[in-house]
C-alpha atoms as a PDB file:
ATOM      1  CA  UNK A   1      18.275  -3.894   3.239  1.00  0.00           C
ATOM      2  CA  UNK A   2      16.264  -3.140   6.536  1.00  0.00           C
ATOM      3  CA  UNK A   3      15.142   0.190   7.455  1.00  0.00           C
ATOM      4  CA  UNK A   4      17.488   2.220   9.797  1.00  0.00           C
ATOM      5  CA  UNK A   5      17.143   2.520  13.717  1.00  0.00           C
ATOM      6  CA  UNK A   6      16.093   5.616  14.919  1.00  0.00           C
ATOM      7  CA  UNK A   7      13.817   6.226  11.137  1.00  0.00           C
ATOM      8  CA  UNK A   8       9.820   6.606  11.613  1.00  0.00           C
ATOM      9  CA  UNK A   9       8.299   2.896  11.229  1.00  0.00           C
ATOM     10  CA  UNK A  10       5.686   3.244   8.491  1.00  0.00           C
ATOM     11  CA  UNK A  11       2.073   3.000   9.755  1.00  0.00           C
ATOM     12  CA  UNK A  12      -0.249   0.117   8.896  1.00  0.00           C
ATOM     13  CA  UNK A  13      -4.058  -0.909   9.167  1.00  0.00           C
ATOM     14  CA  UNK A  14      -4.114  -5.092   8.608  1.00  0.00           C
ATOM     15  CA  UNK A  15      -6.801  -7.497   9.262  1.00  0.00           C
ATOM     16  CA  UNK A  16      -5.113  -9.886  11.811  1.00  0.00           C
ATOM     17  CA  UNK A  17      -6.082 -13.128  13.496  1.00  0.00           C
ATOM     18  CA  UNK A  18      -8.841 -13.433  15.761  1.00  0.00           C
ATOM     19  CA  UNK A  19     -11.478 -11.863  13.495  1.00  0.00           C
ATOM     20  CA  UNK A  20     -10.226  -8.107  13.809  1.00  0.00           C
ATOM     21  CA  UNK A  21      -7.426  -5.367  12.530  1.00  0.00           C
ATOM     22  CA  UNK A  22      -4.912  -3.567  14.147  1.00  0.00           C
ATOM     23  CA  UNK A  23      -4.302  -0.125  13.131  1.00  0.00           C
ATOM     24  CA  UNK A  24      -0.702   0.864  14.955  1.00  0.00           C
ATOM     25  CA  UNK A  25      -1.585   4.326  14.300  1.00  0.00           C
ATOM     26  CA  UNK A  26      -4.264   3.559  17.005  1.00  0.00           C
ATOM     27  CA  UNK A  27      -4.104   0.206  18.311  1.00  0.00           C
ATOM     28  CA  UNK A  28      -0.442   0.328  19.586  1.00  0.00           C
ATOM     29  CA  UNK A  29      -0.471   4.436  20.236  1.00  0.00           C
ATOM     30  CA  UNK A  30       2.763   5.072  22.815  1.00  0.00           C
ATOM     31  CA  UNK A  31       3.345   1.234  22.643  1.00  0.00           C
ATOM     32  CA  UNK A  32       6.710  -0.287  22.298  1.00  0.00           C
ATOM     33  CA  UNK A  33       6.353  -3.935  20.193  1.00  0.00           C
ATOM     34  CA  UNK A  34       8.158  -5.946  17.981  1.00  0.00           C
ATOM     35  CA  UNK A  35       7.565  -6.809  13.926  1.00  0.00           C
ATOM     36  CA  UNK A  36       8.568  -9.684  12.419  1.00  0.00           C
ATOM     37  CA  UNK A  37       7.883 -10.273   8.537  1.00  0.00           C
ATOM     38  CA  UNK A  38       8.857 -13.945   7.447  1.00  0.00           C
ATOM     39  CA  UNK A  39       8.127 -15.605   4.051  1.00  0.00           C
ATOM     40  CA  UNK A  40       5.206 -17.902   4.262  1.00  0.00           C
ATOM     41  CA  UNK A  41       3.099 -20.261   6.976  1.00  0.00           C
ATOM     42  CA  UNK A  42       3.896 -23.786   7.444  1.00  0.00           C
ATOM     43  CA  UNK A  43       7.397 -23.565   6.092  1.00  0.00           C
ATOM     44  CA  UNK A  44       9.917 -25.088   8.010  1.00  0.00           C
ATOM     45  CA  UNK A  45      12.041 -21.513   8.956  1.00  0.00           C
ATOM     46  CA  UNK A  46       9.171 -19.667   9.366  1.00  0.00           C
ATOM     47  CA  UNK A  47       7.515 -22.544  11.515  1.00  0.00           C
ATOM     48  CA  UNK A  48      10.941 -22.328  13.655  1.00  0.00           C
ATOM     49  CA  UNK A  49      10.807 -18.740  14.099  1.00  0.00           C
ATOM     50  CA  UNK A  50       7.127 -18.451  14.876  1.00  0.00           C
ATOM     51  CA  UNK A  51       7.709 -21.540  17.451  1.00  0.00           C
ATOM     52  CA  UNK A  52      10.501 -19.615  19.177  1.00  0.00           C
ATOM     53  CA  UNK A  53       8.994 -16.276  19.480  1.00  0.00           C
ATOM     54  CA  UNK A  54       5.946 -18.697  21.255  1.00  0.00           C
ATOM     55  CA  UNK A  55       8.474 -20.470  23.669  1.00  0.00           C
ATOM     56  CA  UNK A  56      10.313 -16.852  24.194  1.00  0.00           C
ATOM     57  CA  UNK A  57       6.713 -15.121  24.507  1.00  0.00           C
ATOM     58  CA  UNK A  58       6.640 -14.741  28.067  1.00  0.00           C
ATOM     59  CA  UNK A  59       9.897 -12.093  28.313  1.00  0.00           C
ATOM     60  CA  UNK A  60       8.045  -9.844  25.682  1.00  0.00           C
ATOM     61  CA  UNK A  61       4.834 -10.575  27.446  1.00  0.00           C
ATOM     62  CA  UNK A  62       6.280  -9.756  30.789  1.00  0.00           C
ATOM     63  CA  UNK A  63       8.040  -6.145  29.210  1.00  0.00           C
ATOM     64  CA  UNK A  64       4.208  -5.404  28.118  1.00  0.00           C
ATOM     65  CA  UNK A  65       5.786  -5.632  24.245  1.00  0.00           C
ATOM     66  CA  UNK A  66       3.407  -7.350  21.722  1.00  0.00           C
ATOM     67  CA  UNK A  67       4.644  -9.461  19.271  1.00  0.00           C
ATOM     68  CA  UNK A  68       3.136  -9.398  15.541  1.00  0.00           C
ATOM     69  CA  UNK A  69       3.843 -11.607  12.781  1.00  0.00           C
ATOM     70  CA  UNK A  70       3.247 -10.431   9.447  1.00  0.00           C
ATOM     71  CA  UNK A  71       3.363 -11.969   5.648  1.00  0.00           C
ATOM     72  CA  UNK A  72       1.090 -12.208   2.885  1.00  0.00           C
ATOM     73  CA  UNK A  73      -0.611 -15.436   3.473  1.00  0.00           C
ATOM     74  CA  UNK A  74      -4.437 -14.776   3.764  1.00  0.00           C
ATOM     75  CA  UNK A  75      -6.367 -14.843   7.262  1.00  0.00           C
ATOM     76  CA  UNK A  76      -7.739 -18.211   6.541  1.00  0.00           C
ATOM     77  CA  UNK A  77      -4.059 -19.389   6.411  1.00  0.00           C
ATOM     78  CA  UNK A  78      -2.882 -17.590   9.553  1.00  0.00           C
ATOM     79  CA  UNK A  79      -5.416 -19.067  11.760  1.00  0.00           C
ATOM     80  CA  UNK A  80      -4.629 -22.665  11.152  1.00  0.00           C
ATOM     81  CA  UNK A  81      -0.794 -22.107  11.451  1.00  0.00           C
ATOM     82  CA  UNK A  82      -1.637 -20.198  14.789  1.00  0.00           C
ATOM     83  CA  UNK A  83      -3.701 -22.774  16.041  1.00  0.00           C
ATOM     84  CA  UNK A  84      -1.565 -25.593  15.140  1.00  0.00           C
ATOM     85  CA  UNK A  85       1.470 -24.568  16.845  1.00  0.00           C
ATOM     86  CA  UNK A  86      -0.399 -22.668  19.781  1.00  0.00           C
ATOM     87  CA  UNK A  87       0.755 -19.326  19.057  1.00  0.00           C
ATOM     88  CA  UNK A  88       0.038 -16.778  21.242  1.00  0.00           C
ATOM     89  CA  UNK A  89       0.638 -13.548  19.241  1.00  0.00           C
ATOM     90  CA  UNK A  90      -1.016 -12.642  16.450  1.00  0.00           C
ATOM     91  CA  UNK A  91      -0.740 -12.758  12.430  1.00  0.00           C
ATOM     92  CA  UNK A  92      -1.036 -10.156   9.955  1.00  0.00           C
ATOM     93  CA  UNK A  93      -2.413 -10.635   6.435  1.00  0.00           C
ATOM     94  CA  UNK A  94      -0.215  -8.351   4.164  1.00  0.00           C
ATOM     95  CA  UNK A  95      -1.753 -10.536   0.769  1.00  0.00           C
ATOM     96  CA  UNK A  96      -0.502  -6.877  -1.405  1.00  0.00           C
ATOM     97  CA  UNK A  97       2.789  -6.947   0.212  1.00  0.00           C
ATOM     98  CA  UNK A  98       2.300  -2.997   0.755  1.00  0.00           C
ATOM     99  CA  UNK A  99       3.493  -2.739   4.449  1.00  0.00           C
ATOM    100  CA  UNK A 100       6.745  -5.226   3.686  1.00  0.00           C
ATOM    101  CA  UNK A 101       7.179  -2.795   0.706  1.00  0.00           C
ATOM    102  CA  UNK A 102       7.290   0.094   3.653  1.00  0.00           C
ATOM    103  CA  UNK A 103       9.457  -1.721   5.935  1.00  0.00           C
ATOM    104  CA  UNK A 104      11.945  -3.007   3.434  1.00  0.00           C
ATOM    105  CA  UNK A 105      10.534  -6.486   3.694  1.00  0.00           C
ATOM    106  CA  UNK A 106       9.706  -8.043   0.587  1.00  0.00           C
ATOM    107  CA  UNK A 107      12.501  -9.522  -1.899  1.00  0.00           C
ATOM    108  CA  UNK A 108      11.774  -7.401  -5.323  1.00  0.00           C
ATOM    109  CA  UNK A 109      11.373  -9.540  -7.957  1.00  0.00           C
ATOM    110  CA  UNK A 110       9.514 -12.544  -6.176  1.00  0.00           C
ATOM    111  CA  UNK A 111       7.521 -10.307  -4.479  1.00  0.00           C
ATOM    112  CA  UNK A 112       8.272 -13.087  -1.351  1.00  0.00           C
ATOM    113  CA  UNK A 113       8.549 -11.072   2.215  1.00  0.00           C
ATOM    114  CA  UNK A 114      12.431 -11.238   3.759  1.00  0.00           C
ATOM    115  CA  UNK A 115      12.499 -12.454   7.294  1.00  0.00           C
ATOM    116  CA  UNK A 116      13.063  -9.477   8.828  1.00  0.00           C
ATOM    117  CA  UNK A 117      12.627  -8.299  12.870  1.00  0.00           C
ATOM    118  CA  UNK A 118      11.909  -5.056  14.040  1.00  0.00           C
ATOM    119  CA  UNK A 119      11.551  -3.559  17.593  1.00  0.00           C
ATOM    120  CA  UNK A 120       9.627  -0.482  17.208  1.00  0.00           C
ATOM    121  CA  UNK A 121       9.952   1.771  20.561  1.00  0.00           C
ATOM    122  CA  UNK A 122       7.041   4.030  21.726  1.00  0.00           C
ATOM    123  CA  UNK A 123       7.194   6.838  19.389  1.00  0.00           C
ATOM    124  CA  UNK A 124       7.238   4.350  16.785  1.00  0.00           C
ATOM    125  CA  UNK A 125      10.354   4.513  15.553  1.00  0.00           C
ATOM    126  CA  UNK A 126      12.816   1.739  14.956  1.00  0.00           C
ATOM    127  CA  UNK A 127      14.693   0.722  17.827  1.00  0.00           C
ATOM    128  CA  UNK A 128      16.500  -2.774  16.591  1.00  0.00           C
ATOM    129  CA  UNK A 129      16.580  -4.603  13.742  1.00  0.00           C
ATOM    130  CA  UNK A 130      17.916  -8.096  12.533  1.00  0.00           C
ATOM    131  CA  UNK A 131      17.893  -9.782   9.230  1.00  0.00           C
ATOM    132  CA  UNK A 132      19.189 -13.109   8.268  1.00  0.00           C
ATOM    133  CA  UNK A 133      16.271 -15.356   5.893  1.00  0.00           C
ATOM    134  CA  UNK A 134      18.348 -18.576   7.459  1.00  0.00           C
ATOM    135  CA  UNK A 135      18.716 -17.766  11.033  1.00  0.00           C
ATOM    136  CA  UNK A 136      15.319 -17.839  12.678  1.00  0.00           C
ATOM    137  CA  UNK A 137      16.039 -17.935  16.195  1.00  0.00           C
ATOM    138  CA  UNK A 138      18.741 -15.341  15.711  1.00  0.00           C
ATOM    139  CA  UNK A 139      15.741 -12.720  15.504  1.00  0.00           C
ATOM    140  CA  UNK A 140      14.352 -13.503  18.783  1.00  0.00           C
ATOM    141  CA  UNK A 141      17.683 -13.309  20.468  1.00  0.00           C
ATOM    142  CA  UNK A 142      18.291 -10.023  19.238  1.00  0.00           C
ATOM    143  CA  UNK A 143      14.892  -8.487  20.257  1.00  0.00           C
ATOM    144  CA  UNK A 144      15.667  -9.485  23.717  1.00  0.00           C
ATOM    145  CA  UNK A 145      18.874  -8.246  23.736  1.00  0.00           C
ATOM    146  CA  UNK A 146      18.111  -4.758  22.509  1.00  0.00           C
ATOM    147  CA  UNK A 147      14.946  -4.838  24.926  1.00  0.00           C
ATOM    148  CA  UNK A 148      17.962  -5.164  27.584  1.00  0.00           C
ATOM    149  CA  UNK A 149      19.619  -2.334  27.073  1.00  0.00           C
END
């Protein structure tokens, strides 16, 4: 189960492609963006998702809402999925599973993260979610819906 709109999104410091971290505390201070936590790299559903939110990119792009992808794979592993299907957002190395613990993200006993999407407004508090481990492009439609309203 997802964490509730309108609930405080739990804060989070992970090393992320392109050699640095991002810190939402600090990095996305008053910034609205969106969350998504899928299973693993080179998968085929997480490959279609990832792909999607890269041909939808430009509409979050355009609404000045950054897009962050986040599982446990390690950096190394990020940065070759990334650059083999040109993705222009970037990945988040969760390799404890602590911050899909904190968003309700990771299945309990396999310790695998859910594919789960979050749209976290400006005071960082959950504005959408959608959750559905079969229907990847079902996330992306839904972000852009609620970033409609």
């Amino acid at each position: 189960m997802a964490l509730k709109t309108g609930t405080q999104a739990p804060e989070f410091n992970l090393k992320s492609t392109g050699a640095k971290s991002i810190d939402s505390s600090k990095d996305l201070k008053n910034k609205a963006f969106i969350l998504y936590f899928y299973p693993k790299d080179f998968t085929k559903g997480c490959t279609a998702e990832a792909c999607e939110f890269r041909d939808q990119f430009e509409a979050f792009r355009d609404l000045d809402i950054p897009v962050l992808g986040i599982s446990r794979d390690d950096i190394e592993t990020h940065e070759r999925f990334k650059k083999e299907h040109k993705l222009p957002f970037d990945l988040l190395s969760d390799p404890a599973g602590e911050v899909c613990k904190a968003y309700d993200a990771l299945v309990p006993l396999i310790k695998m993260p859910k594919r789960i999407t979050y749209l976290i407004d400006r005071d960082h508090k959950i504005a959408a979610v959608f959750s559905d481990m079969f229907e990847s492009k079902g996330h992306i439609e839904a972000m852009l819906k609620s970033l409609e309203k």
